[in-house]
Every structure is written in C-alpha cells, then in structure tokens.
PDB file of N, CA and C in Angstrom:
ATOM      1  N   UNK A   1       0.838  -1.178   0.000  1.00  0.00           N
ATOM      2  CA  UNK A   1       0.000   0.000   0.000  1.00  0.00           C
ATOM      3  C   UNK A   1       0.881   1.238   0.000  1.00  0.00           C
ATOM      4  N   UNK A   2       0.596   2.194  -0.457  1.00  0.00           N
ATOM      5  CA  UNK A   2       0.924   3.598  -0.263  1.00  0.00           C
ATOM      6  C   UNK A   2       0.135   4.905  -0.185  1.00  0.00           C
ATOM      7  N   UNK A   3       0.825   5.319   0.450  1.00  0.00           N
ATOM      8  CA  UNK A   3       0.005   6.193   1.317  1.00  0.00           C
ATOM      9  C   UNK A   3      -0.685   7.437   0.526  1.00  0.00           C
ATOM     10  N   UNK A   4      -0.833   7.187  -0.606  1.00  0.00           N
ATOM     11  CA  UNK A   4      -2.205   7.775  -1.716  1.00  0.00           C
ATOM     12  C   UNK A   4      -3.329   7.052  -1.342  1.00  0.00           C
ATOM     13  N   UNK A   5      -3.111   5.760  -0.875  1.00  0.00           N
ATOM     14  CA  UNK A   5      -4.194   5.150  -0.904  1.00  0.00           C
ATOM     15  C   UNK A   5      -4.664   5.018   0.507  1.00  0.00           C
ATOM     16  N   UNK A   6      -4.381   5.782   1.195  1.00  0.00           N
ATOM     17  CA  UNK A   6      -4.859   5.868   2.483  1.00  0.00           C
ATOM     18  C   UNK A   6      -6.018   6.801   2.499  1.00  0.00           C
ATOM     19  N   UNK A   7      -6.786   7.279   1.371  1.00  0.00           N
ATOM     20  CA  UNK A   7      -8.017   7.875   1.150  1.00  0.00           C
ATOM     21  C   UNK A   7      -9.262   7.110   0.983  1.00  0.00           C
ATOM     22  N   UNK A   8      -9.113   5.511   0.213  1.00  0.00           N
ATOM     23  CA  UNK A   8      -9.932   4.322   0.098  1.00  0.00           C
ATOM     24  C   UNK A   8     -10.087   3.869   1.738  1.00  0.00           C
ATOM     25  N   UNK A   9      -9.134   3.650   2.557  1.00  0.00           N
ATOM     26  CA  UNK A   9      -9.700   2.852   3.570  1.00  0.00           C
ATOM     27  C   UNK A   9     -10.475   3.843   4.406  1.00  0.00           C
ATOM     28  N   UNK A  10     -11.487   2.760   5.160  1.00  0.00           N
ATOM     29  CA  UNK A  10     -12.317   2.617   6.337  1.00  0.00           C
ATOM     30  C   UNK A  10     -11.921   1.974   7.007  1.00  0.00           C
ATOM     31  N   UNK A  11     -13.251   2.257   8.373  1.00  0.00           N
ATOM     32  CA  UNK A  11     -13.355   1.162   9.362  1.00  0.00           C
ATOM     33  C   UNK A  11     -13.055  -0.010   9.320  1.00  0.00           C
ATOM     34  N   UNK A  12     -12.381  -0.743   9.539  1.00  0.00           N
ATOM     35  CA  UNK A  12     -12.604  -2.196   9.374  1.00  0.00           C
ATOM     36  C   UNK A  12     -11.347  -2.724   8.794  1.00  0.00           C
ATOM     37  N   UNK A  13     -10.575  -2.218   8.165  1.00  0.00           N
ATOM     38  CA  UNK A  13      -9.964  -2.244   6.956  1.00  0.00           C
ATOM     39  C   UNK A  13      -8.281  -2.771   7.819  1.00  0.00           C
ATOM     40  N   UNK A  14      -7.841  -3.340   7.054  1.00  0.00           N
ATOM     41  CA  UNK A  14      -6.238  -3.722   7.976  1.00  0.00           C
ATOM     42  C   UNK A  14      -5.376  -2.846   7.691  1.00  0.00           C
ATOM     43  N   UNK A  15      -4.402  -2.598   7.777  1.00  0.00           N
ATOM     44  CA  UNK A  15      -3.371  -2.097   7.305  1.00  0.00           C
ATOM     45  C   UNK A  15      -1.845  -2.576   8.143  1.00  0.00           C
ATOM     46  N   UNK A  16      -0.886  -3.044   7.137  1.00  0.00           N
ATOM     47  CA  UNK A  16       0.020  -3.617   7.726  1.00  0.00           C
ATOM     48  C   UNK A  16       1.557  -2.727   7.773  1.00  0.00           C
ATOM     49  N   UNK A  17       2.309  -2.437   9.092  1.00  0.00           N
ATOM     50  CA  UNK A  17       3.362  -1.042   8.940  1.00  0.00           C
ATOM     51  C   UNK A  17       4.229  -2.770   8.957  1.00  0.00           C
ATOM     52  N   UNK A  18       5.233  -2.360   8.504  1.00  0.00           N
ATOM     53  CA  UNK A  18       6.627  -3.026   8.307  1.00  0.00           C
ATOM     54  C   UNK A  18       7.848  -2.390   9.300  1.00  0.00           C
ATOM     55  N   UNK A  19       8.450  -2.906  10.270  1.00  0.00           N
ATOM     56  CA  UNK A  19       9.060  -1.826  11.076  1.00  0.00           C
ATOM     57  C   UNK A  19      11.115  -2.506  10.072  1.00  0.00           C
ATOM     58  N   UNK A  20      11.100  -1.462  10.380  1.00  0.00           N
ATOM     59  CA  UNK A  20      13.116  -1.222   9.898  1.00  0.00           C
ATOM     60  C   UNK A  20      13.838  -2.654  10.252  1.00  0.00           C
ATOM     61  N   UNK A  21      13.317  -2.858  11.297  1.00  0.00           N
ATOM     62  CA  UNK A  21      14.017  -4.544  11.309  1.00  0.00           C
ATOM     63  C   UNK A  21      13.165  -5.695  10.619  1.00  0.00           C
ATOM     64  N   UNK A  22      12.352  -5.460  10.056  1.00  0.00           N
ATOM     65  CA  UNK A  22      11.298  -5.908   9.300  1.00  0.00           C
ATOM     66  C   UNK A  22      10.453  -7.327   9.970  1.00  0.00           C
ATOM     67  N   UNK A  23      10.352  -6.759  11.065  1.00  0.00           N
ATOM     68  CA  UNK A  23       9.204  -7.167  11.898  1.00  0.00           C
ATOM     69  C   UNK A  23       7.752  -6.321  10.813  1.00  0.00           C
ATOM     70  N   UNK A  24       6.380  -7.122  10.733  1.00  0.00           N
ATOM     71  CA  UNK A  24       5.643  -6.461  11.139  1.00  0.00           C
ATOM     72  C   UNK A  24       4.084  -6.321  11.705  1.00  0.00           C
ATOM     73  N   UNK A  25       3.793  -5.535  11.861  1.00  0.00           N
ATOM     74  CA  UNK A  25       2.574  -5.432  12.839  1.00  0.00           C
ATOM     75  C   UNK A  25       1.369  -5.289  12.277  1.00  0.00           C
ATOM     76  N   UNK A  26       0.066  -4.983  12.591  1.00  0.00           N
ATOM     77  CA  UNK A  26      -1.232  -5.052  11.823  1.00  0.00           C
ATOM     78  C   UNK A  26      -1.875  -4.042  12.239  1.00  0.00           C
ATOM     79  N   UNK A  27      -2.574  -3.669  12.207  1.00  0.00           N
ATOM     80  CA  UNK A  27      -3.661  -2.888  12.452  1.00  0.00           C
ATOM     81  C   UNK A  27      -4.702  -2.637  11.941  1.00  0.00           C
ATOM     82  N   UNK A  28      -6.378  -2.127  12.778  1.00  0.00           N
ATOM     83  CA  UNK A  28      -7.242  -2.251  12.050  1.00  0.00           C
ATOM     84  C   UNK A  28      -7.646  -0.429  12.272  1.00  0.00           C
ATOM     85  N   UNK A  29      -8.543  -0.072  11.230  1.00  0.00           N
ATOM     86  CA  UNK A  29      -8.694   1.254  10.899  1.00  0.00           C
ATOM     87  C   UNK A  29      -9.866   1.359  12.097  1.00  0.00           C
ATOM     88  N   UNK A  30      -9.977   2.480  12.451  1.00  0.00           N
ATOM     89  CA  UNK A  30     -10.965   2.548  13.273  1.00  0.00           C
ATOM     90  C   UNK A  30     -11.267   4.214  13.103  1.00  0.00           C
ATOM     91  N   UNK A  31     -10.844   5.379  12.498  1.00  0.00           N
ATOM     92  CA  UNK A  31     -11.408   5.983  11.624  1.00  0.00           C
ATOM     93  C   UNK A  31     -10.857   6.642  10.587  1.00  0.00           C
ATOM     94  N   UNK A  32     -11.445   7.635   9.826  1.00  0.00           N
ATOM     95  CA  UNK A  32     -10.923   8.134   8.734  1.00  0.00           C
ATOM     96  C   UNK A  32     -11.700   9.236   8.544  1.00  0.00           C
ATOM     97  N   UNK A  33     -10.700  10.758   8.876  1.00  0.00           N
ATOM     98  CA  UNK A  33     -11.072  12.115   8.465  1.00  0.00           C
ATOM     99  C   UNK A  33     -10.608  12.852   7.570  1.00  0.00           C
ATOM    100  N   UNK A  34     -11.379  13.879   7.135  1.00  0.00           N
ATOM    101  CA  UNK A  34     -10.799  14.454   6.423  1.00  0.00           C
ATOM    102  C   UNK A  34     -10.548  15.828   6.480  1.00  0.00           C
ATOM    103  N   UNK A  35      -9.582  16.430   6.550  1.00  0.00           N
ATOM    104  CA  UNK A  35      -9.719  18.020   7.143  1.00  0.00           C
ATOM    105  C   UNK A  35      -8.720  18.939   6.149  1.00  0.00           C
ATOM    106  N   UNK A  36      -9.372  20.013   5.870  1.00  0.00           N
ATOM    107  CA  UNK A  36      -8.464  20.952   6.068  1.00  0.00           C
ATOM    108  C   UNK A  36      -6.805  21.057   6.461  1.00  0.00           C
ATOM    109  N   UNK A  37      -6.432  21.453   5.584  1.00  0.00           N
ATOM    110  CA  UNK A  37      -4.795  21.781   5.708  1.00  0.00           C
ATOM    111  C   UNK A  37      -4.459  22.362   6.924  1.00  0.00           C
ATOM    112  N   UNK A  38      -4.891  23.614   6.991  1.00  0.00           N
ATOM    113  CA  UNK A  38      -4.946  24.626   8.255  1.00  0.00           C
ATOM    114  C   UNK A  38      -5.468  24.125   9.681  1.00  0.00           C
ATOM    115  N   UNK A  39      -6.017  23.108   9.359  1.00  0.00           N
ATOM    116  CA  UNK A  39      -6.870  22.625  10.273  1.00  0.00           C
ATOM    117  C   UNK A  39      -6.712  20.873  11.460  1.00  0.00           C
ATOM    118  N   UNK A  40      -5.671  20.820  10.591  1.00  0.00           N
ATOM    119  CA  UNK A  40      -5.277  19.176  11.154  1.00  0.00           C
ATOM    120  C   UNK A  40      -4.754  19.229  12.613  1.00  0.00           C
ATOM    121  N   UNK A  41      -5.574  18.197  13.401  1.00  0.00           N
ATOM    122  CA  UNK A  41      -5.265  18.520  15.335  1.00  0.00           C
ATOM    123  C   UNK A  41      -4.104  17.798  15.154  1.00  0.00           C
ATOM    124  N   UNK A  42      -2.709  18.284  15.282  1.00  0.00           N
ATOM    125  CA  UNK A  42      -1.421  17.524  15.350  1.00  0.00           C
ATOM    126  C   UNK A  42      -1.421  17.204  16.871  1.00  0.00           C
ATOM    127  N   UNK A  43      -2.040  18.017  17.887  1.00  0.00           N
ATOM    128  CA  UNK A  43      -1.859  17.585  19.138  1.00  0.00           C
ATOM    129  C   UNK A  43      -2.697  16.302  19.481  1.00  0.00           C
ATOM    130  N   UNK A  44      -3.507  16.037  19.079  1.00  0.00           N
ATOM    131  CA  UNK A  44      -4.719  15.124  19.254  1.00  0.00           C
ATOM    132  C   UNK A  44      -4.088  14.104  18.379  1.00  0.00           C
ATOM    133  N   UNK A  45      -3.361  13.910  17.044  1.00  0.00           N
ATOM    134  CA  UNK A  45      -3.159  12.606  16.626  1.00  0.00           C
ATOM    135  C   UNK A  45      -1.394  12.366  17.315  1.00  0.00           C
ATOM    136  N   UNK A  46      -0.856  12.914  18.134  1.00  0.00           N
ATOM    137  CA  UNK A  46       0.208  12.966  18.593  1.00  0.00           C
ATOM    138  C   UNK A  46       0.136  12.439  20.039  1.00  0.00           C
ATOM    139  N   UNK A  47      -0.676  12.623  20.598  1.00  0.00           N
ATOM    140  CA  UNK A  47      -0.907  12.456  22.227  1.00  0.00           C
ATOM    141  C   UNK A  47      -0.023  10.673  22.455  1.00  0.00           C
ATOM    142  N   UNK A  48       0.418  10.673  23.447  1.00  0.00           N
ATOM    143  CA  UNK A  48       0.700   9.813  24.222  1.00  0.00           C
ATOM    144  C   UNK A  48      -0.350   8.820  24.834  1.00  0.00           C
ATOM    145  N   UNK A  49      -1.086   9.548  25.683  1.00  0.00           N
ATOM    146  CA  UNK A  49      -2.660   9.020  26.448  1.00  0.00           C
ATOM    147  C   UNK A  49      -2.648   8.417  25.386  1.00  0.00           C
ATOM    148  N   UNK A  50      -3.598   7.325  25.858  1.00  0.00           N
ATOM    149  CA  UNK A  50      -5.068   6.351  25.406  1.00  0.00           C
ATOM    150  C   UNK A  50      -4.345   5.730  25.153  1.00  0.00           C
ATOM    151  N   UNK A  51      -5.091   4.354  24.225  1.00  0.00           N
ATOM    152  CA  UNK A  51      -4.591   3.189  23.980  1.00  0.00           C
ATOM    153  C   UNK A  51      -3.779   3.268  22.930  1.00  0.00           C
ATOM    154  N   UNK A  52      -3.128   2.400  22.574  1.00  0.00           N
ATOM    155  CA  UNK A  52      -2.284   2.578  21.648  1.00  0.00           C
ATOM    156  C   UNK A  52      -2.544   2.539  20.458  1.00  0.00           C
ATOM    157  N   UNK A  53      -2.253   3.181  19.287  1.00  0.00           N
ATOM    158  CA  UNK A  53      -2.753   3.713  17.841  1.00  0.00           C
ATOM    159  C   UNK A  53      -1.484   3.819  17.272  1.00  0.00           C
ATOM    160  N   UNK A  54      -2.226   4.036  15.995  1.00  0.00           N
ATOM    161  CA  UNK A  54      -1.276   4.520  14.912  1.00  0.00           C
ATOM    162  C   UNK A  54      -2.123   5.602  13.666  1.00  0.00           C
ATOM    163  N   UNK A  55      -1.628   6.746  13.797  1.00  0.00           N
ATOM    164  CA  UNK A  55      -2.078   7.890  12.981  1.00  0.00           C
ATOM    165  C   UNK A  55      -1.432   7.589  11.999  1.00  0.00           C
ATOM    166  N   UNK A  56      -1.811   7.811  10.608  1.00  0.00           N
ATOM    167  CA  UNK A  56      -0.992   7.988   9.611  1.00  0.00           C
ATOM    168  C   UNK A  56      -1.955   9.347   8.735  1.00  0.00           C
ATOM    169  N   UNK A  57      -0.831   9.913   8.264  1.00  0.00           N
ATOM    170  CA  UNK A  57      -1.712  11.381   7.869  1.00  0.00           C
ATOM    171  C   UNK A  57      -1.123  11.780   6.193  1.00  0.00           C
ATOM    172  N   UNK A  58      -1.396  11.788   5.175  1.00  0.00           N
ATOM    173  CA  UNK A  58      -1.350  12.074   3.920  1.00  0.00           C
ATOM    174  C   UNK A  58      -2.299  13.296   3.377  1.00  0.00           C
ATOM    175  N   UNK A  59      -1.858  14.156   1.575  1.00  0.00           N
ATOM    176  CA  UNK A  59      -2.820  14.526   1.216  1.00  0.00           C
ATOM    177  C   UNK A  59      -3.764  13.969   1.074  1.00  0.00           C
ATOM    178  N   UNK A  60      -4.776  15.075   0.934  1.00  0.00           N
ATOM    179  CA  UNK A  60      -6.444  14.326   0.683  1.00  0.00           C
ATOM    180  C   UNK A  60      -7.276  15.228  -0.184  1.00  0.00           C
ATOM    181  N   UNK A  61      -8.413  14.746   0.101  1.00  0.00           N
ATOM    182  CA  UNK A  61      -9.889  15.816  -0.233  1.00  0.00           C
ATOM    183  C   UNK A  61      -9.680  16.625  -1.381  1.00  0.00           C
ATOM    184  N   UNK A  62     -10.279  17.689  -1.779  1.00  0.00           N
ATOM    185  CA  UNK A  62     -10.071  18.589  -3.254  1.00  0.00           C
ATOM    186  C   UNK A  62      -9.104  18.902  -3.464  1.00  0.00           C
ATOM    187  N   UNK A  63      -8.367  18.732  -4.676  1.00  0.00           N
ATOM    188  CA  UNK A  63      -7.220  19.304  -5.443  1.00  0.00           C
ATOM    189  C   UNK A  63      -7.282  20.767  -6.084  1.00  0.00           C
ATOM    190  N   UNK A  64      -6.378  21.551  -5.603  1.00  0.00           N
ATOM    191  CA  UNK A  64      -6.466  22.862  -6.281  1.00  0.00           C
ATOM    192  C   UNK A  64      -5.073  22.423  -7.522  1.00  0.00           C
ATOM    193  N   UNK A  65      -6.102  22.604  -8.939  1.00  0.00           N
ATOM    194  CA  UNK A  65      -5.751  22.191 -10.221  1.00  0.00           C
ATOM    195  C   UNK A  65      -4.389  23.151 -10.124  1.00  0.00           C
ATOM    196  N   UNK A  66      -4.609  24.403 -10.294  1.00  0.00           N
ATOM    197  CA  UNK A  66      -3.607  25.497 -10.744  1.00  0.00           C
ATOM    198  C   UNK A  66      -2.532  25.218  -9.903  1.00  0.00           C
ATOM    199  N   UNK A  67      -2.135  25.085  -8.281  1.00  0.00           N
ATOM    200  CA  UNK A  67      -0.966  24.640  -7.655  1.00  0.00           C
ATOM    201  C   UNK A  67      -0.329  23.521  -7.484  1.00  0.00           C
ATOM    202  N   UNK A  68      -1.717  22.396  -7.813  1.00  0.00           N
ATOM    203  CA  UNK A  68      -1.183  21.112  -8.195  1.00  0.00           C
ATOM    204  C   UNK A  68      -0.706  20.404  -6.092  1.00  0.00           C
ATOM    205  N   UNK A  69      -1.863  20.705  -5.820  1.00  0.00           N
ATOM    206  CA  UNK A  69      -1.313  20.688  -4.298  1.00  0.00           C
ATOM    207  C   UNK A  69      -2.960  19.969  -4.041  1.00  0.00           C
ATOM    208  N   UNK A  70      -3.389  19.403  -2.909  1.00  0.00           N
ATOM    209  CA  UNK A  70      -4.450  18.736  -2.121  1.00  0.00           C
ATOM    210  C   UNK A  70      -4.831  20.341  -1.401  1.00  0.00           C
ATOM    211  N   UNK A  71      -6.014  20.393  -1.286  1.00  0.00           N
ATOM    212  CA  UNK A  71      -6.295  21.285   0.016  1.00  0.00           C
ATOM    213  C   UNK A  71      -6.673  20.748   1.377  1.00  0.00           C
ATOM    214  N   UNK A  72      -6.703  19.333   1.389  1.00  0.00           N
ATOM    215  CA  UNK A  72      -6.853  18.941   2.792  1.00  0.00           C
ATOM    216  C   UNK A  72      -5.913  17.855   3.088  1.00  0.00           C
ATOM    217  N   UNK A  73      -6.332  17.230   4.440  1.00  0.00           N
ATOM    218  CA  UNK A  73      -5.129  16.077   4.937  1.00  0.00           C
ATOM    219  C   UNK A  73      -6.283  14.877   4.593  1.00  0.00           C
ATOM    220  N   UNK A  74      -5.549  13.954   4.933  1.00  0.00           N
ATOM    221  CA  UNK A  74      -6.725  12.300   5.135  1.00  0.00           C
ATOM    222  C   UNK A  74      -5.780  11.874   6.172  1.00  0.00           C
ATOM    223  N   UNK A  75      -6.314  11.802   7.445  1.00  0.00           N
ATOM    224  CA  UNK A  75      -5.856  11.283   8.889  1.00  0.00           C
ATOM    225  C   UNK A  75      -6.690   9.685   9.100  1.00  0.00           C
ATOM    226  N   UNK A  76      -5.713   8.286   9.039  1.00  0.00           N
ATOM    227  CA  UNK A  76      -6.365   7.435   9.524  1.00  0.00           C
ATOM    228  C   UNK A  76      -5.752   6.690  10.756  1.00  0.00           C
ATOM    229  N   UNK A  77      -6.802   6.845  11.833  1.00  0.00           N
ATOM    230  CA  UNK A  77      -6.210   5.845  13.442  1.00  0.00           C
ATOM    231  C   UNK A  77      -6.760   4.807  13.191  1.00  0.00           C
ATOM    232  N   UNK A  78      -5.887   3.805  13.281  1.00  0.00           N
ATOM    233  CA  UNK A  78      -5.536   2.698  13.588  1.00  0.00           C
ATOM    234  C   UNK A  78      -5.103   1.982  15.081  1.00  0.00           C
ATOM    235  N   UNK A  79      -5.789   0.750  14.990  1.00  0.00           N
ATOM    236  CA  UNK A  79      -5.462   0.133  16.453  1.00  0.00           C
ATOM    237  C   UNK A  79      -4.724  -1.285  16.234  1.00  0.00           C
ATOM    238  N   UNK A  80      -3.938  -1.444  17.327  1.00  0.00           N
ATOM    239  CA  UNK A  80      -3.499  -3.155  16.943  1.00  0.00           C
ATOM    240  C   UNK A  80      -4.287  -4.351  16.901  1.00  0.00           C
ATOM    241  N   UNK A  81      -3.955  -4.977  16.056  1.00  0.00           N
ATOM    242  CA  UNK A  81      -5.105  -5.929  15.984  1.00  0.00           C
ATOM    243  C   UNK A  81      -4.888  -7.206  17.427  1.00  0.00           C
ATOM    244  N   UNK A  82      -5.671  -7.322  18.133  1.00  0.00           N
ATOM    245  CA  UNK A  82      -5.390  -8.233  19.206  1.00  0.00           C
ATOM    246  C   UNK A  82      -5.160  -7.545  20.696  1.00  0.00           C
ATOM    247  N   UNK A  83      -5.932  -6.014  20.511  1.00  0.00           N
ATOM    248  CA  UNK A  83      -5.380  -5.396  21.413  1.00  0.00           C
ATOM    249  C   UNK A  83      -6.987  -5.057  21.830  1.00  0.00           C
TER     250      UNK A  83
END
C-alpha cells in the first residue's frame, strides 16, 4: 500500500506497517477524516494518552488544479489488531 491510498480505507480495513528490522505489525482502521490543511489537530493525533494507535496522515480531499497541491489532509487511526 501507499500512502495515496490511504483515502480508500475505512473502518474495518487492515493495514500492515513493516518496522526497519522488518518485523511487522497489523492494524485495524478505526477511523478516517478528512480536514483541512490549516486545520489538522497535530496535538490530538500525537498524544501519548489512550490506547495505543497509529495515525498515519497524507494529502487528501479537493485538489487545487492550478498549484497542483491537495487542500486537505486524510488522517487514519488505527489500532493493533489483538489489542
């Protein structure tokens, strides 16, 4: 997968990270937003608290043609599977 395509998944959906020693781990989506550039809670997908997750954050949402840029993010949390 790559992370263009982190706009298709939902709920439910697996997603597998590969870690550097190439262990890897699973996870299941548990949501998917879409926000604004200006607007993305870096403190809220950053936090420490709660259970353990995995944010992954890419462009998203409408393309402004003329700059050739996304105008929003696509934020998906993820949880471990078995957790």
């Amino acid at each position: 997968m790559r992370f263009f395509t982190l706009r298709e998944l939902g709920p439910g959906d697996r997603v597998t990270v590969t870690r550097s020693d190439a262990t890897a781990r699973e996870f299941v989506v548990v949501a998917r937003e879409i926000h604004a550039r200006s607007a993305i809670l870096l403190d809220r997908c950053s936090a420490r608290a709660g259970a353990p997750r995995n944010t992954l954050i890419t462009c998203g949402g409408p393309a402004n043609v003329r700059t050739r840029h996304y105008r929003g993010t696509v934020m998906i949390t993820a949880r471990p599977v078995g957790r």
